[in-house]
N, C-alpha and C. Protein backbone atom coordinates (compact mmCIF):
# COMPACT_ATOMS: atom_id res chain seq x y z
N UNK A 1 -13.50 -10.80 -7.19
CA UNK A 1 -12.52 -9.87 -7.69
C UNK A 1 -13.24 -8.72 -8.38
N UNK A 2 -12.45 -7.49 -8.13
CA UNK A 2 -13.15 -6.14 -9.30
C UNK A 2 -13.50 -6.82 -10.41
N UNK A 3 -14.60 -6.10 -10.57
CA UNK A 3 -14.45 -6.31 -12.80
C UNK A 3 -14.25 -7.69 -13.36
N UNK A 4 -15.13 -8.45 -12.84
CA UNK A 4 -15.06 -9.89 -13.56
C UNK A 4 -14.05 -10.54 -12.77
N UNK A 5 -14.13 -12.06 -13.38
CA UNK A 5 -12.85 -13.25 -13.07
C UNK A 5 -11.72 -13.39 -13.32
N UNK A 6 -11.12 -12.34 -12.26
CA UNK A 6 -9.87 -11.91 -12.64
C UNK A 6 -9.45 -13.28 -11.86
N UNK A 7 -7.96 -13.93 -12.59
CA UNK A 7 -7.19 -14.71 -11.76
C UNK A 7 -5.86 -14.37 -11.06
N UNK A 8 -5.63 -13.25 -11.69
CA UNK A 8 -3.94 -12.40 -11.20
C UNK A 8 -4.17 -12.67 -9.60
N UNK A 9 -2.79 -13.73 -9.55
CA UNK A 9 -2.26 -13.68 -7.95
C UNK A 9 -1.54 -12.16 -7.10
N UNK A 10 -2.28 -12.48 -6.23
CA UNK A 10 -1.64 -11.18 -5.69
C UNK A 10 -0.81 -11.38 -4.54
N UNK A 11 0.47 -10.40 -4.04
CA UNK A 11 1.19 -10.30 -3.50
C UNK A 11 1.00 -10.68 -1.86
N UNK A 12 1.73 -11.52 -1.17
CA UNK A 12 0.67 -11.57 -0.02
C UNK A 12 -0.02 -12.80 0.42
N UNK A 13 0.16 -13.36 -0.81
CA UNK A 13 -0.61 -14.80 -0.70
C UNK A 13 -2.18 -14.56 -1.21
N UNK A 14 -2.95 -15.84 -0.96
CA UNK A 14 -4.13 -15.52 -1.33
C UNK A 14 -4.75 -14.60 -0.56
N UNK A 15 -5.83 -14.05 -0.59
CA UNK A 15 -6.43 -12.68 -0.45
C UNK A 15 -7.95 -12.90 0.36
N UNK A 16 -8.27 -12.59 1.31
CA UNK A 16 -9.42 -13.09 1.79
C UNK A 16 -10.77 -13.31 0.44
N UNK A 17 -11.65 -13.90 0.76
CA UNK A 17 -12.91 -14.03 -0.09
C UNK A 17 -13.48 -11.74 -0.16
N UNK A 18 -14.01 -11.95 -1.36
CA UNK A 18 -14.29 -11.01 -2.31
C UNK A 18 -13.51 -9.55 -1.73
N UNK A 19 -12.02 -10.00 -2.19
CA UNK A 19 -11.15 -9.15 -2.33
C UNK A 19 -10.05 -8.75 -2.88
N UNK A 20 -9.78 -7.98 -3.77
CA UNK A 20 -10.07 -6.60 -3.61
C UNK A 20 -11.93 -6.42 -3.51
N UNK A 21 -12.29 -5.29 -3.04
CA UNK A 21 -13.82 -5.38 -3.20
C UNK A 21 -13.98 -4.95 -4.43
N UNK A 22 -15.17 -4.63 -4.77
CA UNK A 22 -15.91 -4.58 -5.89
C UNK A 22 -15.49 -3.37 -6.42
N UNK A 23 -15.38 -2.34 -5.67
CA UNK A 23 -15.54 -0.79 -5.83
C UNK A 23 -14.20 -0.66 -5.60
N UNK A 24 -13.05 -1.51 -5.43
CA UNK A 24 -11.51 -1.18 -5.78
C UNK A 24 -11.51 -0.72 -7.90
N UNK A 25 -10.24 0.31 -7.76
CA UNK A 25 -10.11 0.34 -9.21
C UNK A 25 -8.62 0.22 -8.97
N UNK A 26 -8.36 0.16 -10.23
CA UNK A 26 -6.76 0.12 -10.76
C UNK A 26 -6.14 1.45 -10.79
N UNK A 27 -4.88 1.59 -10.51
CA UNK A 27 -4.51 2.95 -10.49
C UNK A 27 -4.54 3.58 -11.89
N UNK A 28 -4.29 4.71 -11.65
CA UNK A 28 -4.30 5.70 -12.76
C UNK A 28 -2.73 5.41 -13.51
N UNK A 29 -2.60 5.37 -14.63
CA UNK A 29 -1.16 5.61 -15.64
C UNK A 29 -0.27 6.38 -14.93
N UNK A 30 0.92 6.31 -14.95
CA UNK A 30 2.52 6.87 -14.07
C UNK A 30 1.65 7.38 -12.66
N UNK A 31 1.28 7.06 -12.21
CA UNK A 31 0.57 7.48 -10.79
C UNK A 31 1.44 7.33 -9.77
N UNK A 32 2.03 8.03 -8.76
CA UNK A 32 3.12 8.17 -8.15
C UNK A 32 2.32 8.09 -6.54
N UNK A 33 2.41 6.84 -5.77
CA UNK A 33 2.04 6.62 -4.80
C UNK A 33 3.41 6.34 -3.56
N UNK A 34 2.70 6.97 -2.59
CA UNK A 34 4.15 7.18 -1.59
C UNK A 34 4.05 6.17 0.09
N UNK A 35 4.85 5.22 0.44
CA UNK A 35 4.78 4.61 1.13
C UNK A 35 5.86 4.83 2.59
N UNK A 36 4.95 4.60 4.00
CA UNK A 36 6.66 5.13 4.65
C UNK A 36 7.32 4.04 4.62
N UNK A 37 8.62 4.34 5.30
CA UNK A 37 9.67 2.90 5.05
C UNK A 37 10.87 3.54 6.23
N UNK A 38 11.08 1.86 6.63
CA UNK A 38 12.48 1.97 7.75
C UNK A 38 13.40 2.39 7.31
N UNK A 39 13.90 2.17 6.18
CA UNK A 39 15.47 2.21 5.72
C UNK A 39 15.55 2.84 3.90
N UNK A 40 16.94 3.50 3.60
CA UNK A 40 16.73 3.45 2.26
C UNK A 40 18.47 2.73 2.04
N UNK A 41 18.35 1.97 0.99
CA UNK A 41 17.20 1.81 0.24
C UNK A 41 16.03 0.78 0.35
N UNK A 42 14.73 1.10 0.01
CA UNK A 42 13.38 0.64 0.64
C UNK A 42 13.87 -0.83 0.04
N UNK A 43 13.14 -1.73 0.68
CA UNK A 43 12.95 -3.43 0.09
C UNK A 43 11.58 -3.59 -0.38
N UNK A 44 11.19 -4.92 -0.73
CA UNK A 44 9.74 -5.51 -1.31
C UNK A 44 9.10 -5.44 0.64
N UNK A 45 10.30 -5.72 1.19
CA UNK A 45 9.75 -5.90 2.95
C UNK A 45 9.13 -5.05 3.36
N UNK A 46 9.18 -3.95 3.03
CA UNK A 46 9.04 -2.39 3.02
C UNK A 46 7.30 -2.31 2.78
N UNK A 47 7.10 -3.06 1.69
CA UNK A 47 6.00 -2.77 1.51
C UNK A 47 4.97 -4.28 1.26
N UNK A 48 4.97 -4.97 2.21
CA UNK A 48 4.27 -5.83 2.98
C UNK A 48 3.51 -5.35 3.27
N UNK A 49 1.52 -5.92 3.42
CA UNK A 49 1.00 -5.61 4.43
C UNK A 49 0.62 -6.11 6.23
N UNK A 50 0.00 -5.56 6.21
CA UNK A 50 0.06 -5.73 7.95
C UNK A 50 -0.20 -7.17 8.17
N UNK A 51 -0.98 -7.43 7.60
CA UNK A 51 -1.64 -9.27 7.85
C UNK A 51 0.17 -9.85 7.32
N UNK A 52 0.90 -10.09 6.23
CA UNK A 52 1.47 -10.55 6.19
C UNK A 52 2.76 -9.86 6.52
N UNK A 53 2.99 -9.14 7.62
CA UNK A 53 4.36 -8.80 8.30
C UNK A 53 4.13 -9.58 9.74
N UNK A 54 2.26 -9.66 10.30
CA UNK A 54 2.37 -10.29 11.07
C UNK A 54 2.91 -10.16 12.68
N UNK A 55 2.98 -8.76 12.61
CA UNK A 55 3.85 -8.34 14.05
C UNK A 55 3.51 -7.81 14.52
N UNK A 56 1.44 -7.56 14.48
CA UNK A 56 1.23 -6.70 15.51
C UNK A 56 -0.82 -7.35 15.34
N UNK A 57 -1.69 -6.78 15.85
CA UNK A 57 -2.86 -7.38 15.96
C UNK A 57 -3.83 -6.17 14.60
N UNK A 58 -4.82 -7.24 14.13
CA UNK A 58 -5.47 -6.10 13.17
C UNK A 58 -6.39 -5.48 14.38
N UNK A 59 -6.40 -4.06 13.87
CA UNK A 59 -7.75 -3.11 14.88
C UNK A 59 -8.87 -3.79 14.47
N UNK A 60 -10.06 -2.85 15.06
CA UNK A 60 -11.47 -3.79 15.11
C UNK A 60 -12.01 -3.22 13.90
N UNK A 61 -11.43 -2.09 13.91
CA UNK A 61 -12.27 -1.01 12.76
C UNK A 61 -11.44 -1.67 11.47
N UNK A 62 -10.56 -2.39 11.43
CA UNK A 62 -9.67 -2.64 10.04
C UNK A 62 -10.41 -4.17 9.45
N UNK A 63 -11.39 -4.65 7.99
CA UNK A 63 -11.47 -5.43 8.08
C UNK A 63 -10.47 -6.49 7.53
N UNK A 64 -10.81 -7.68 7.14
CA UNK A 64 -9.96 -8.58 6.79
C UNK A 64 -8.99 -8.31 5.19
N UNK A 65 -9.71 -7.64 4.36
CA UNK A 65 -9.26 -7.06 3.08
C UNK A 65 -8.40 -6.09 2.92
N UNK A 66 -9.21 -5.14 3.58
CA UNK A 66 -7.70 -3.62 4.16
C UNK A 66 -6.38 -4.32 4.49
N UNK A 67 -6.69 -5.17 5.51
CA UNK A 67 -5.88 -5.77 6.56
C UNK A 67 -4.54 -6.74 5.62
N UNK A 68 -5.11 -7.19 4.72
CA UNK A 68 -4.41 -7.37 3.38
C UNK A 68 -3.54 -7.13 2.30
N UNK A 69 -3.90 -5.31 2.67
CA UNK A 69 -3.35 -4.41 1.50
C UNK A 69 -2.29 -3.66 2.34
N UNK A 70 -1.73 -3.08 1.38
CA UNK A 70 -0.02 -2.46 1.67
C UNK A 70 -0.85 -0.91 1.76
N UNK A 71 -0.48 -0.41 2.40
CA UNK A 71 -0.59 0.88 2.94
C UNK A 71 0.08 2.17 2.19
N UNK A 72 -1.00 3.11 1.61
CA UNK A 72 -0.03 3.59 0.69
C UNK A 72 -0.88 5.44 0.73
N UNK A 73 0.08 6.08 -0.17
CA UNK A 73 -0.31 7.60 -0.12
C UNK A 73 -0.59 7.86 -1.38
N UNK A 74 -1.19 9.00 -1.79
CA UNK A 74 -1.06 9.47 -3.34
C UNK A 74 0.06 10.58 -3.26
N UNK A 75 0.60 11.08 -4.04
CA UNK A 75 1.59 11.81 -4.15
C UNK A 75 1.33 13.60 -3.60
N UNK A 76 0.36 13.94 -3.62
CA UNK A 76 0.04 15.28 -3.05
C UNK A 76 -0.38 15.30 -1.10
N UNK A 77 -0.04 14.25 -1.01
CA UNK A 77 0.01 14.22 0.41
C UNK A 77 0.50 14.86 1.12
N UNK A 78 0.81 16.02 1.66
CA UNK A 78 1.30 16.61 2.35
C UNK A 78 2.32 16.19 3.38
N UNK A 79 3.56 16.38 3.43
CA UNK A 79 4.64 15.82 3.98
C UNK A 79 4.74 15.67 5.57
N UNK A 80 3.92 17.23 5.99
CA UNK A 80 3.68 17.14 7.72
C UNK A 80 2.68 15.92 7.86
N UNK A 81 1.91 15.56 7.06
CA UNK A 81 0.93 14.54 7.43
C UNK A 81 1.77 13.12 7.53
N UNK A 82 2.81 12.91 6.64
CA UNK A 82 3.60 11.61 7.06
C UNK A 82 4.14 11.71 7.69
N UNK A 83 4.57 12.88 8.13
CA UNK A 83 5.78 13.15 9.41
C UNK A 83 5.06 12.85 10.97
N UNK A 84 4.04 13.24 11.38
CA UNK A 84 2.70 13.28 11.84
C UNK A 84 2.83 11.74 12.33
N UNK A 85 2.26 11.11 10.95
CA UNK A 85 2.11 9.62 11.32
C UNK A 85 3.06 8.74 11.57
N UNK A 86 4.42 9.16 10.94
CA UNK A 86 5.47 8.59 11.57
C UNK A 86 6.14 8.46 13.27
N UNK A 87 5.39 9.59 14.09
CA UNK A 87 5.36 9.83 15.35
C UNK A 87 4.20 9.02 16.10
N UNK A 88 3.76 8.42 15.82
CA UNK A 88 2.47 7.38 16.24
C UNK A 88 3.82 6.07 16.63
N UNK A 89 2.89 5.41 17.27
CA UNK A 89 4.19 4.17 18.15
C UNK A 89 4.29 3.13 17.15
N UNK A 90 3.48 2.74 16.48
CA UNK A 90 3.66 1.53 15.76
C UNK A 90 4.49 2.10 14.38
N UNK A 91 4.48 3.36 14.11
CA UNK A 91 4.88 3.83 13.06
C UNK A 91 6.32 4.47 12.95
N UNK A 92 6.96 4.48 14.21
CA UNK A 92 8.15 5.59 14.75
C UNK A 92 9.28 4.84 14.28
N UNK A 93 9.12 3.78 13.73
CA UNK A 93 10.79 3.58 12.94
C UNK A 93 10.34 3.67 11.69
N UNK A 94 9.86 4.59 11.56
CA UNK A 94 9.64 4.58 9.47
C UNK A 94 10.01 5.99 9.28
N UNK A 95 11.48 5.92 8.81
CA UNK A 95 12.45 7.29 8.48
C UNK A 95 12.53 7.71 7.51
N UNK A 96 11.82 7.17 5.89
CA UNK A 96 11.52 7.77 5.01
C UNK A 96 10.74 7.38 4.25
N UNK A 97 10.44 8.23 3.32
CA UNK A 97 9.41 8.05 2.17
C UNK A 97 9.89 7.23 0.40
N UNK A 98 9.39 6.52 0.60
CA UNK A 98 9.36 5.74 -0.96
C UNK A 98 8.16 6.38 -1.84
N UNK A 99 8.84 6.48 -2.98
CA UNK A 99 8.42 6.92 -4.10
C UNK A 99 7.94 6.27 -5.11
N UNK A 100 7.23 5.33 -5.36
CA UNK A 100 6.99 4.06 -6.40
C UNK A 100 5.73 4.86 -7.54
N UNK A 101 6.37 4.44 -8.73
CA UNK A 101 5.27 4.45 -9.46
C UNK A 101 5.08 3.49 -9.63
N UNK A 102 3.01 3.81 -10.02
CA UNK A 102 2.40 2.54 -10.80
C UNK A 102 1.30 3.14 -11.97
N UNK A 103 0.81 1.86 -12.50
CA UNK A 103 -0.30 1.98 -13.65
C UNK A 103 -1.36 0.94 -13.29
N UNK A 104 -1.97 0.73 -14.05
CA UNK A 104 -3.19 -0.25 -14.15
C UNK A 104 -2.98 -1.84 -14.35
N UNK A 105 -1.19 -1.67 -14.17
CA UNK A 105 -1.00 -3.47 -14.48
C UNK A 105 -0.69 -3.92 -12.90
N UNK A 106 -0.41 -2.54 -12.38
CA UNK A 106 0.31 -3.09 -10.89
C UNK A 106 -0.83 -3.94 -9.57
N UNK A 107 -2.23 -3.25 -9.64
CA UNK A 107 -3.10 -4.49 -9.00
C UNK A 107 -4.20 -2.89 -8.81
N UNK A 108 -4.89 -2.99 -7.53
CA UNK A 108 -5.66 -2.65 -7.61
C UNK A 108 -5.84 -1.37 -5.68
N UNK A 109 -6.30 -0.13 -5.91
CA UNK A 109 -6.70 0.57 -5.19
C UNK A 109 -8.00 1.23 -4.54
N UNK A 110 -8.34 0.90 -3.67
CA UNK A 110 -9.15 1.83 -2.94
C UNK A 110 -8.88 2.67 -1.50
N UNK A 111 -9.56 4.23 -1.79
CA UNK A 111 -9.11 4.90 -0.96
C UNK A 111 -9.83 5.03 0.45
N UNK A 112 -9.77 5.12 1.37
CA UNK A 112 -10.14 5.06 3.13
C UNK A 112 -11.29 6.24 2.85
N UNK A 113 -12.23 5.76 3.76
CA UNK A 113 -13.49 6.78 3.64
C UNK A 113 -13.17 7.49 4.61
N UNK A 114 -12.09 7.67 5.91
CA UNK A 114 -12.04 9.43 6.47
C UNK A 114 -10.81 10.03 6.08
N UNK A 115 -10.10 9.25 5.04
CA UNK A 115 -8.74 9.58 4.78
C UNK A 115 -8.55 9.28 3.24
N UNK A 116 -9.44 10.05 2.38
CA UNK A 116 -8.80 9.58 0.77
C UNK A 116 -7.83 9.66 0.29
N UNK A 117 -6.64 10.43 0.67
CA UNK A 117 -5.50 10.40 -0.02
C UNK A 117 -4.84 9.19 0.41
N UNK A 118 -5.48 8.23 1.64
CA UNK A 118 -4.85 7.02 2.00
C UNK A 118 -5.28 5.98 1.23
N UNK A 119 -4.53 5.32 1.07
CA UNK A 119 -5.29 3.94 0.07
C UNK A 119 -4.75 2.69 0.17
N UNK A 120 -5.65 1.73 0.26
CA UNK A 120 -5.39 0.59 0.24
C UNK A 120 -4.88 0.14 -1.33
N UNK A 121 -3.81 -1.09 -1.15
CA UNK A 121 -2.89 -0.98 -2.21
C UNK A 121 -3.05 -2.38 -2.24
N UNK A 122 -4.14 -3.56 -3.33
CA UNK A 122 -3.26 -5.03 -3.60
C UNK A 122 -2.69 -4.82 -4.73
N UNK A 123 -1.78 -5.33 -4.52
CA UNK A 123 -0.54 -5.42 -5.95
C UNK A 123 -0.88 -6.92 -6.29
N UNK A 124 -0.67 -7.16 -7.50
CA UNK A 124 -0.74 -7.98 -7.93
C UNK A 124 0.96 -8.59 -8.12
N UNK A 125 0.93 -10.24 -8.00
CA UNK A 125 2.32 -10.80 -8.03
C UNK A 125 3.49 -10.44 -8.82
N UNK A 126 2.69 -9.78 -10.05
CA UNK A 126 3.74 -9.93 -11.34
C UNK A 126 4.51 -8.45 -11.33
N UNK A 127 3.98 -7.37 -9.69
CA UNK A 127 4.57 -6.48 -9.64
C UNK A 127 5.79 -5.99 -9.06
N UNK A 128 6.59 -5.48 -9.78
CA UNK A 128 7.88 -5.41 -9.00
C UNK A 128 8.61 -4.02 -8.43
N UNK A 129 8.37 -4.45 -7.20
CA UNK A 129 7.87 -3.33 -6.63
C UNK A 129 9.23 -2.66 -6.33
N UNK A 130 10.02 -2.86 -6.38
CA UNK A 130 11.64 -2.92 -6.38
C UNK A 130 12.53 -1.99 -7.61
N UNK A 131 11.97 -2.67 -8.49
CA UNK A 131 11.45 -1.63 -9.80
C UNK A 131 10.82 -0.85 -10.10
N UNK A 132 10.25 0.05 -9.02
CA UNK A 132 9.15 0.53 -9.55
C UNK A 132 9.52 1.91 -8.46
N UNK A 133 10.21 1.66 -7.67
CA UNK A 133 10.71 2.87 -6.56
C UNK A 133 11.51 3.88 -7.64
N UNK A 134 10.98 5.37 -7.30
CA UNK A 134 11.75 6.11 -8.16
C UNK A 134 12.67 6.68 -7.47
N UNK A 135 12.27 6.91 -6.19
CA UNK A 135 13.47 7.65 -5.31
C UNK A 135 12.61 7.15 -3.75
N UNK A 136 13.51 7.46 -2.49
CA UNK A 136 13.21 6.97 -1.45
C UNK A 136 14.12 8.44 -0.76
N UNK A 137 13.45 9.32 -0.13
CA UNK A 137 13.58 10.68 0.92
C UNK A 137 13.58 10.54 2.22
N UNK A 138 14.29 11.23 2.77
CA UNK A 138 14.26 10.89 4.34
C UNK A 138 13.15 11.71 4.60
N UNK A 139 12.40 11.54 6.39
CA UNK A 139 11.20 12.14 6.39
C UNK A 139 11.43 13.44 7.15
């Protein structure tokens, strides 16, 4: 786990071996991260990751840890860029954008090395992610 022996369960079930990695941090205070989503209003389903939705194969380039984490944006993301990715096949029923804030209790982030505003997202269990949506936009 980041930063010592952390025991916080995370969302997802258990989490492959040394993950989050090392070089994950915790988000920043009111940090407003943006996720796409099928429907509003968004669910916890919504923001599952790929390993545990289970409905499609991990790529070769994705490893087992990514593969783990909920898929997420930072808030200056540019809107044609989700619109963009929402037109990709695996992505074409995701009709709007969720709005969730978080802080440093919600779990832990690292961002994609050809895509930093993308970030891998483990949440930790005790987060409620349901609670935490501020608004949900169509795309």
């Amino acid at each position: 786990m980041p930063h010592g022996k952390e025991s916080t369960p995370f969302k997802g079930g258990p989490l492959p071996d040394n993950c989050p990695p090392k070089d994950a941090i915790k988000p920043p205070k009111d940090a407003i991260f943006l996720r796409l989503v099928p429907a509003n209003p968004a669910t916890l389903d919504h923001f599952k990751s790929s390993k545990a939705e289970g409905n499609r194969r991990q790529p070769r380039d994705c490893d087992d840890c990514r593969w783990a984490a909920c898929s997420v944006w930072i808030a200056t993301t540019p809107r044609e860029k989700l619109s963009d990715l929402a037109k990709l096949r695996n992505l074409s029923h995701m009709k709007f954008i969720a709005f969730i804030k978080v802080d440093e209790s919600s779990g832990y982030i690292k961002p994609h090395e050809k895509e930093p505003k993308h970030l891998s997202f483990w949440m930790f269990e005790a987060f409620e992610v349901a609670k935490a949506i501020v608004k949900v936009e169509p795309l």
